[in-house]
C-alpha atoms as a PDB file:
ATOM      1  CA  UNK A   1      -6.802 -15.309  -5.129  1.00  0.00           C
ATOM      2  CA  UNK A   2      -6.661 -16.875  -1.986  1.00  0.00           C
ATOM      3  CA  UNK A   3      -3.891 -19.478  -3.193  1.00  0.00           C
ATOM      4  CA  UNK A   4      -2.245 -16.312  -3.795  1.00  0.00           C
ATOM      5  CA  UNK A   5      -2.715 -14.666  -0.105  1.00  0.00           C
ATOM      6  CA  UNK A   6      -1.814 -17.683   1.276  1.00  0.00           C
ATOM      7  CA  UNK A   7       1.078 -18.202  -0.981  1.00  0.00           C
ATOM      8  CA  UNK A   8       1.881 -14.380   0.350  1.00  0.00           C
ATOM      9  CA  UNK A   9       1.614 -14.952   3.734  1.00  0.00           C
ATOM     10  CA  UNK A  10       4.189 -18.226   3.497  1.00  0.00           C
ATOM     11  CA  UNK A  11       6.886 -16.275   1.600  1.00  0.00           C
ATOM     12  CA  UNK A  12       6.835 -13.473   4.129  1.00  0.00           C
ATOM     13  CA  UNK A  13       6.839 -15.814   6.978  1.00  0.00           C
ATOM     14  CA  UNK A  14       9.286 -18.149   5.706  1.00  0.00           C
ATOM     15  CA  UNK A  15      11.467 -17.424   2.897  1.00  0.00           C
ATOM     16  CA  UNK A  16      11.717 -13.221   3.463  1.00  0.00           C
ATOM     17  CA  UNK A  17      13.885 -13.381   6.894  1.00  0.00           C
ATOM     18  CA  UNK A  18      16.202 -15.434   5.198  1.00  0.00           C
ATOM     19  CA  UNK A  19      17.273 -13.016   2.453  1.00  0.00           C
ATOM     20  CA  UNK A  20      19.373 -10.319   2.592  1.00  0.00           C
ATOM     21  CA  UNK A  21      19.697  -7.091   0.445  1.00  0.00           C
ATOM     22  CA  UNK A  22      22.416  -8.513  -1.518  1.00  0.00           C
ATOM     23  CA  UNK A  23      19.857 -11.175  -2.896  1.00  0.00           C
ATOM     24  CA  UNK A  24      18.075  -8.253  -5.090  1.00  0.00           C
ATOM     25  CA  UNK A  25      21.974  -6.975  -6.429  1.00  0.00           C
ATOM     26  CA  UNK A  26      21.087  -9.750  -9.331  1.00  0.00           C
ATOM     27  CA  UNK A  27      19.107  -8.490 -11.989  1.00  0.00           C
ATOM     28  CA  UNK A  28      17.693 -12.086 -12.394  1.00  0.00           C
ATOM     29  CA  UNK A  29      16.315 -12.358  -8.721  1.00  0.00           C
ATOM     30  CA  UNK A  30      14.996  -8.615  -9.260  1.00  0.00           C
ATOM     31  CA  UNK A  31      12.920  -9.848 -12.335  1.00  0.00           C
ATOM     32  CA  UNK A  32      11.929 -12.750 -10.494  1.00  0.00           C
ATOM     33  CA  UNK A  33      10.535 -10.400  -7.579  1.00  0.00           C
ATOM     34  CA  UNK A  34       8.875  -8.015 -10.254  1.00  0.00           C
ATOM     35  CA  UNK A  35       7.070 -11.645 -11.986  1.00  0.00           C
ATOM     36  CA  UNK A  36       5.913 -12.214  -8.617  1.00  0.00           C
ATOM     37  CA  UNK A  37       4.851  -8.853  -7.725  1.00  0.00           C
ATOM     38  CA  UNK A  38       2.929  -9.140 -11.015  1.00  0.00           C
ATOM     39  CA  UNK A  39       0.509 -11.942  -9.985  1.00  0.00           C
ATOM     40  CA  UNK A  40      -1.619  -9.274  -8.450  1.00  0.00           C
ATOM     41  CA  UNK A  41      -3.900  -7.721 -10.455  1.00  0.00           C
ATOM     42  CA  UNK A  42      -3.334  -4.053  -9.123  1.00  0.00           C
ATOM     43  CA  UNK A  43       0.158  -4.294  -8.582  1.00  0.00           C
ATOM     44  CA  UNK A  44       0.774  -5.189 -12.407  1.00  0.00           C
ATOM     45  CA  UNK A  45      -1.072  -2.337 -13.321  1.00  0.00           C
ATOM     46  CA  UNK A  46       0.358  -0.014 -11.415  1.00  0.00           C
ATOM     47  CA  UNK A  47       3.662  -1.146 -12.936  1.00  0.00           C
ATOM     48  CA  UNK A  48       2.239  -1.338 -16.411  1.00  0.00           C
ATOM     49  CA  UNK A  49       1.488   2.420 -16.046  1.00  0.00           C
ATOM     50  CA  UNK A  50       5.473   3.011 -14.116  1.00  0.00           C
ATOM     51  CA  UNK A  51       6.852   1.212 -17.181  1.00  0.00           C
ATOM     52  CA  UNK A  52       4.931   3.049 -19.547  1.00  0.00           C
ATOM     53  CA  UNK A  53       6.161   6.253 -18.268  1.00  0.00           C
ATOM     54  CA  UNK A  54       3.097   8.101 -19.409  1.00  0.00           C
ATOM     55  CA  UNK A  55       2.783   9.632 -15.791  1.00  0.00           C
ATOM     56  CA  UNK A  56      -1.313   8.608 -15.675  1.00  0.00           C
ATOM     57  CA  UNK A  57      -2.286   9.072 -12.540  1.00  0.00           C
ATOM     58  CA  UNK A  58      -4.282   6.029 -10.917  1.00  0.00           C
ATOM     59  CA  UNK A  59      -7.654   5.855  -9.220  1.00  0.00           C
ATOM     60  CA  UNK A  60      -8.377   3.568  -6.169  1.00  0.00           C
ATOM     61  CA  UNK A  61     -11.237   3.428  -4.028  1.00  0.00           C
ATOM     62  CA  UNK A  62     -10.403   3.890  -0.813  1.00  0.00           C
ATOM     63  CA  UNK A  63     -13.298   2.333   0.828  1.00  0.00           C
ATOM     64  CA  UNK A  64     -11.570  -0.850  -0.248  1.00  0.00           C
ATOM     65  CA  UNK A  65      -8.062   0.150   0.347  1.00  0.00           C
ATOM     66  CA  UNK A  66      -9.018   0.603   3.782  1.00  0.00           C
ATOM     67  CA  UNK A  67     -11.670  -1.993   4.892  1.00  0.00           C
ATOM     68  CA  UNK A  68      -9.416  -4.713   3.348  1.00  0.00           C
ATOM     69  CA  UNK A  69      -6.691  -4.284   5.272  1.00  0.00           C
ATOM     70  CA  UNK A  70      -7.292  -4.446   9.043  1.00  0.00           C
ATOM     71  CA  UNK A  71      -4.669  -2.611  10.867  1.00  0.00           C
ATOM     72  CA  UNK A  72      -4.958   0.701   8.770  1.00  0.00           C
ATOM     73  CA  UNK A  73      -8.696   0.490   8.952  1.00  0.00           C
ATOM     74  CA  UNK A  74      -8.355  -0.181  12.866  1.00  0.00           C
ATOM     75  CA  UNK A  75      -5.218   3.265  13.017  1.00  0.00           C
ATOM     76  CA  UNK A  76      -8.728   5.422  10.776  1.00  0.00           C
ATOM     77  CA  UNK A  77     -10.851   4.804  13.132  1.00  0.00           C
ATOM     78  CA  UNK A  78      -8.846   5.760  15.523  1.00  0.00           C
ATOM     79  CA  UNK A  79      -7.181   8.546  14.354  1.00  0.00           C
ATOM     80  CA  UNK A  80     -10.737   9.806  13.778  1.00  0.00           C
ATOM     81  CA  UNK A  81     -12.255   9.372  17.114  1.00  0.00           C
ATOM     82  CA  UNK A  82      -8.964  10.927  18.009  1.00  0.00           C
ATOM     83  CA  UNK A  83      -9.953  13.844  16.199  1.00  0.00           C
ATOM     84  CA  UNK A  84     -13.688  13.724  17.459  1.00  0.00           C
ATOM     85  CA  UNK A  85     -12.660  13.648  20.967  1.00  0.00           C
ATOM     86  CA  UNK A  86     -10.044  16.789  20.266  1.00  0.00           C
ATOM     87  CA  UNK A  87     -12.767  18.077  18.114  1.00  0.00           C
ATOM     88  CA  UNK A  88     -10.756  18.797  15.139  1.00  0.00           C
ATOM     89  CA  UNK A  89     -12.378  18.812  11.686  1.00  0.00           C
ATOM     90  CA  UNK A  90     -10.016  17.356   9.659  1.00  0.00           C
ATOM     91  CA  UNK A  91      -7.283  14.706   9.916  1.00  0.00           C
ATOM     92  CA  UNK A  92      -4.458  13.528   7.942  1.00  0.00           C
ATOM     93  CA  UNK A  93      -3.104   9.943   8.810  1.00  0.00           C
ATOM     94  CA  UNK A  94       0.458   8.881   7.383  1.00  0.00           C
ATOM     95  CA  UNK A  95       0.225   4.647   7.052  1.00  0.00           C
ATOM     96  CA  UNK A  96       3.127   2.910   6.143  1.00  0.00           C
ATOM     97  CA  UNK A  97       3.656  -0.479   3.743  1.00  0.00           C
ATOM     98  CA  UNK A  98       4.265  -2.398   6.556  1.00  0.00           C
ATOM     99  CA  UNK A  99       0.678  -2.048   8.273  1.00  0.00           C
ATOM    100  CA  UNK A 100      -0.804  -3.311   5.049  1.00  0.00           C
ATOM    101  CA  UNK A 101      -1.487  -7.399   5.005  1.00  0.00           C
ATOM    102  CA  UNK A 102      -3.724  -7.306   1.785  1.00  0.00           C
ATOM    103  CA  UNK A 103      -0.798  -8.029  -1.273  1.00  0.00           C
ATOM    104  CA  UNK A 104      -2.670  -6.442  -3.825  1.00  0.00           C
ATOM    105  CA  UNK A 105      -1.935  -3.197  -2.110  1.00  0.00           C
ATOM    106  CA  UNK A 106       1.606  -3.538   0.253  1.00  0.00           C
ATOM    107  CA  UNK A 107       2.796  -4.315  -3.796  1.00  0.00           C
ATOM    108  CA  UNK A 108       1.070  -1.341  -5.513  1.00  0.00           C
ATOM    109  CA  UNK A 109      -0.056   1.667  -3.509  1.00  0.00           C
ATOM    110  CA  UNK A 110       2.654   1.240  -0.430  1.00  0.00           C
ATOM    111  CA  UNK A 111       2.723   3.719   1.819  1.00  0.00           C
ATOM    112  CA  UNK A 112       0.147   6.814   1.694  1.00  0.00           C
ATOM    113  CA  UNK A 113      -1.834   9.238   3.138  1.00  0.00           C
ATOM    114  CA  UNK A 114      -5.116   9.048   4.261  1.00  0.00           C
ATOM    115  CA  UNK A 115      -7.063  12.540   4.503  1.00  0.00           C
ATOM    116  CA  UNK A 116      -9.975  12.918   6.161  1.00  0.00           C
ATOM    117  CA  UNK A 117     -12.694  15.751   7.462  1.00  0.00           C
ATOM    118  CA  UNK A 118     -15.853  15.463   9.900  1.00  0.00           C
ATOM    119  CA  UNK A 119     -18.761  17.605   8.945  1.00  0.00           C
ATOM    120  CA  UNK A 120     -22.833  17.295  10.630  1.00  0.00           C
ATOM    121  CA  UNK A 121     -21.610  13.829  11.468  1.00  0.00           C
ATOM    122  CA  UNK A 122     -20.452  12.549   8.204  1.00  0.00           C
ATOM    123  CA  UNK A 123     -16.721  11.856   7.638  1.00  0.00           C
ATOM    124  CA  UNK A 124     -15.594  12.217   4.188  1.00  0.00           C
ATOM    125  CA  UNK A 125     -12.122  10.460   3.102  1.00  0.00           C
ATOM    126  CA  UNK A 126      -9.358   9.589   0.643  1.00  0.00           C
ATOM    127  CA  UNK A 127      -6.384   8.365   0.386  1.00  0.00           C
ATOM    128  CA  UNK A 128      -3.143  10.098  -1.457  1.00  0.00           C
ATOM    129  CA  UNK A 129       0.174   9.103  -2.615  1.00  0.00           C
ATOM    130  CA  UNK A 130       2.955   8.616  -5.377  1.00  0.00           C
ATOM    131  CA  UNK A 131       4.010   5.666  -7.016  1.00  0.00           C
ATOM    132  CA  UNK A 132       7.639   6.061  -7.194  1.00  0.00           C
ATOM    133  CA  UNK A 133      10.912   4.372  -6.267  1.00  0.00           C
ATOM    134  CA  UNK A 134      13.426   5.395  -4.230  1.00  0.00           C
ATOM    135  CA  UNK A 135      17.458   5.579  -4.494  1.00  0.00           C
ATOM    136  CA  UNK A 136      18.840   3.688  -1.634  1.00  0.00           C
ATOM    137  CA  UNK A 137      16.155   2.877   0.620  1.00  0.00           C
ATOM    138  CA  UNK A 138      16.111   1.507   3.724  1.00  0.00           C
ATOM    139  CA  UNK A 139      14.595  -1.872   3.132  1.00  0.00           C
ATOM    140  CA  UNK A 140      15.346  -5.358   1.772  1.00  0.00           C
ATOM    141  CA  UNK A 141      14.804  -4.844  -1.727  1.00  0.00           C
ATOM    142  CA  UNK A 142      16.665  -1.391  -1.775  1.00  0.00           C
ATOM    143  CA  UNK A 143      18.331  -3.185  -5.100  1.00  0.00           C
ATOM    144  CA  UNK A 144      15.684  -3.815  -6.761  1.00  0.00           C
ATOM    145  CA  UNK A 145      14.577  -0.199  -6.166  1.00  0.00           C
ATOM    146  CA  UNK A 146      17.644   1.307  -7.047  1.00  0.00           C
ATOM    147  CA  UNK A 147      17.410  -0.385 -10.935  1.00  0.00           C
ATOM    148  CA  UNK A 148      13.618   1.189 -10.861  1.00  0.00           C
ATOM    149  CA  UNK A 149      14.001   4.204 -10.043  1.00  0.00           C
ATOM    150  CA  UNK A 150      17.223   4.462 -12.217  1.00  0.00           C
ATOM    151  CA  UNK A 151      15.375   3.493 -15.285  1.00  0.00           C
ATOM    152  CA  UNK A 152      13.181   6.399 -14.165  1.00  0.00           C
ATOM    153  CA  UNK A 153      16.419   8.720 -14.327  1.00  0.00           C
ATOM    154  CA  UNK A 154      16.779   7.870 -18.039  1.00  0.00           C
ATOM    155  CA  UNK A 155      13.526   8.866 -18.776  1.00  0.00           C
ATOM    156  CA  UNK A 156      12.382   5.478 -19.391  1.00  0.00           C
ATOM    157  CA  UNK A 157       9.389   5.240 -16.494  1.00  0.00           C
ATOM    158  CA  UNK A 158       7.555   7.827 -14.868  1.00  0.00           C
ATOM    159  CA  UNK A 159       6.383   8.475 -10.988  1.00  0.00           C
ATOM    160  CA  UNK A 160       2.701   9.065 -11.101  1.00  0.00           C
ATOM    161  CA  UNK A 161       0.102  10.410  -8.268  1.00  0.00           C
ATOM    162  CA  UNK A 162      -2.722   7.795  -7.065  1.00  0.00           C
ATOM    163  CA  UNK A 163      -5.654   9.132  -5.935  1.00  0.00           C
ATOM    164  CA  UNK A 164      -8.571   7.899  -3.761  1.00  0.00           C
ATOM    165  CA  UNK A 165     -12.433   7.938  -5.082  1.00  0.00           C
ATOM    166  CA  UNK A 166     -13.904  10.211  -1.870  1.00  0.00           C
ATOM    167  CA  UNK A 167     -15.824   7.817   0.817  1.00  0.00           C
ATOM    168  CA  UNK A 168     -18.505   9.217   2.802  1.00  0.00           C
ATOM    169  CA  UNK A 169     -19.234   6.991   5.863  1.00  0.00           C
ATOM    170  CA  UNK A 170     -21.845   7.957   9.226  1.00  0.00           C
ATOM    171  CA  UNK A 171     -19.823   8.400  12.285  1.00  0.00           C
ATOM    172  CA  UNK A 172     -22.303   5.829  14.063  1.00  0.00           C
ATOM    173  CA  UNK A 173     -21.291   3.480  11.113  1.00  0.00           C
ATOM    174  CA  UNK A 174     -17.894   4.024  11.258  1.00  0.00           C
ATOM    175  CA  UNK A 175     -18.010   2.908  14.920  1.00  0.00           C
ATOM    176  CA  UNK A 176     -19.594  -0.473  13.652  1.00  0.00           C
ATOM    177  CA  UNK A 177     -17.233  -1.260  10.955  1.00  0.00           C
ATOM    178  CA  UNK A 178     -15.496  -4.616  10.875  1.00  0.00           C
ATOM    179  CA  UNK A 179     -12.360  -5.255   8.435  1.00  0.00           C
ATOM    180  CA  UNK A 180     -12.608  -7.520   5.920  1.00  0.00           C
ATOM    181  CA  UNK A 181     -10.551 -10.472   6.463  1.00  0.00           C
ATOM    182  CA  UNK A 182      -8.559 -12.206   3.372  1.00  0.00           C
ATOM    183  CA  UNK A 183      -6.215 -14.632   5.272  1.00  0.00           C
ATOM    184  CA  UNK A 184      -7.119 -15.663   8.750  1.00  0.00           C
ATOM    185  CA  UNK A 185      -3.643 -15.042  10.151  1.00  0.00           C
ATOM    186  CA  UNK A 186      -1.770 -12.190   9.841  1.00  0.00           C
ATOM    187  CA  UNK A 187       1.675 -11.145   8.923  1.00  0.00           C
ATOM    188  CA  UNK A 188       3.733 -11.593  11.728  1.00  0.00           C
ATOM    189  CA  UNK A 189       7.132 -10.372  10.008  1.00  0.00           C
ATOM    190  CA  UNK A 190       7.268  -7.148   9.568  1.00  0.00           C
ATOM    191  CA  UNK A 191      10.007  -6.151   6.943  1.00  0.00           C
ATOM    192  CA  UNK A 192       9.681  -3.262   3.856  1.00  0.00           C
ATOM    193  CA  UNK A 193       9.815  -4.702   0.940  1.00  0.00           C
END
């Protein structure tokens, strides 16, 4: 796996700023994207289930999801303590693909919502979204999107809702938490995919 984060962390680095949108108009590049994409374990399933177009909705735990990747656990806490300090009971942060640097997620889950509420000093979270893709985006691989989410308009794949197993974490050990670190370095490049 850690071939793979580091293999991640070159192509992002390296090889992503010298592409342009036009690179995804071939099918065969496209493929070749989706192969890659594939390496990860939750990103293939998450496809598996898109391409299936059964519509299953998919569980994550969002301990994980968050704790593994270090600038959406670092945006929680804050948003949190935000919400402590403006004492508000409940919080809803919006994180985007870009502040995730773990690939087993930026490929499957994307962006999302993480919803949150503080009660006798416990905070109780998950995280929300749909797996989907969009016509025309804004982003590099808006190509490769567009052939998705147009196989989705002929009924051959299906959007489907992924949903966070509820994590209950102290406010005094929320404070303490420390993300866990795949890659030493970070992304410095930060382009959609």
């Amino acid at each position: 796996m850690k071939i793979l984060m580091n293999l991640d962390f070159y192509l992002w680095n390296h090889f992503v700023p010298g592409i342009s949108t036009d690179f995804f108009k071939r099918r065969y590049n496209s493929v070749l994207a989706l192969l890659y994409v594939s390496l990860f374990k939750l990103p293939r399933k998450f496809l598996l289930n898109y391409l299936k177009g059964n519509g299953k909705a998919m569980v994550l735990d969002t301990q994980k999801l968050i704790t593994r990747n270090y600038e959406v656990l670092n945006k929680w806490k804050h948003s949190v303590q935000l919400a402590m300090e403006e004492r508000q009971k409940r919080g809803v942060l919006s994180v985007s693909q870009v502040d995730i640097c773990n690939p087993n997620y930026k490929y499957s889950i994307g962006s999302f919502s993480v919803n949150y509420f503080i009660k006798d000093g416990i905070v109780v979270t998950n995280i929300q979204s749909v797996y989907r893709f969009q016509n025309n985006p804004d982003r590099i691989t808006k190509h490769l999107h567009n052939w998705l989410f147009s196989l989705r308009n002929k009924g051959i794949t299906n959007d489907f809702d992924i949903i966070g197993i509820e994590w209950k974490i102290g406010l005094n050990e929320l404070n303490s938490l420390i993300p866990e670190k795949y890659i030493e370095k970070h992304h410095r490049l930060k382009v959609l995919v």
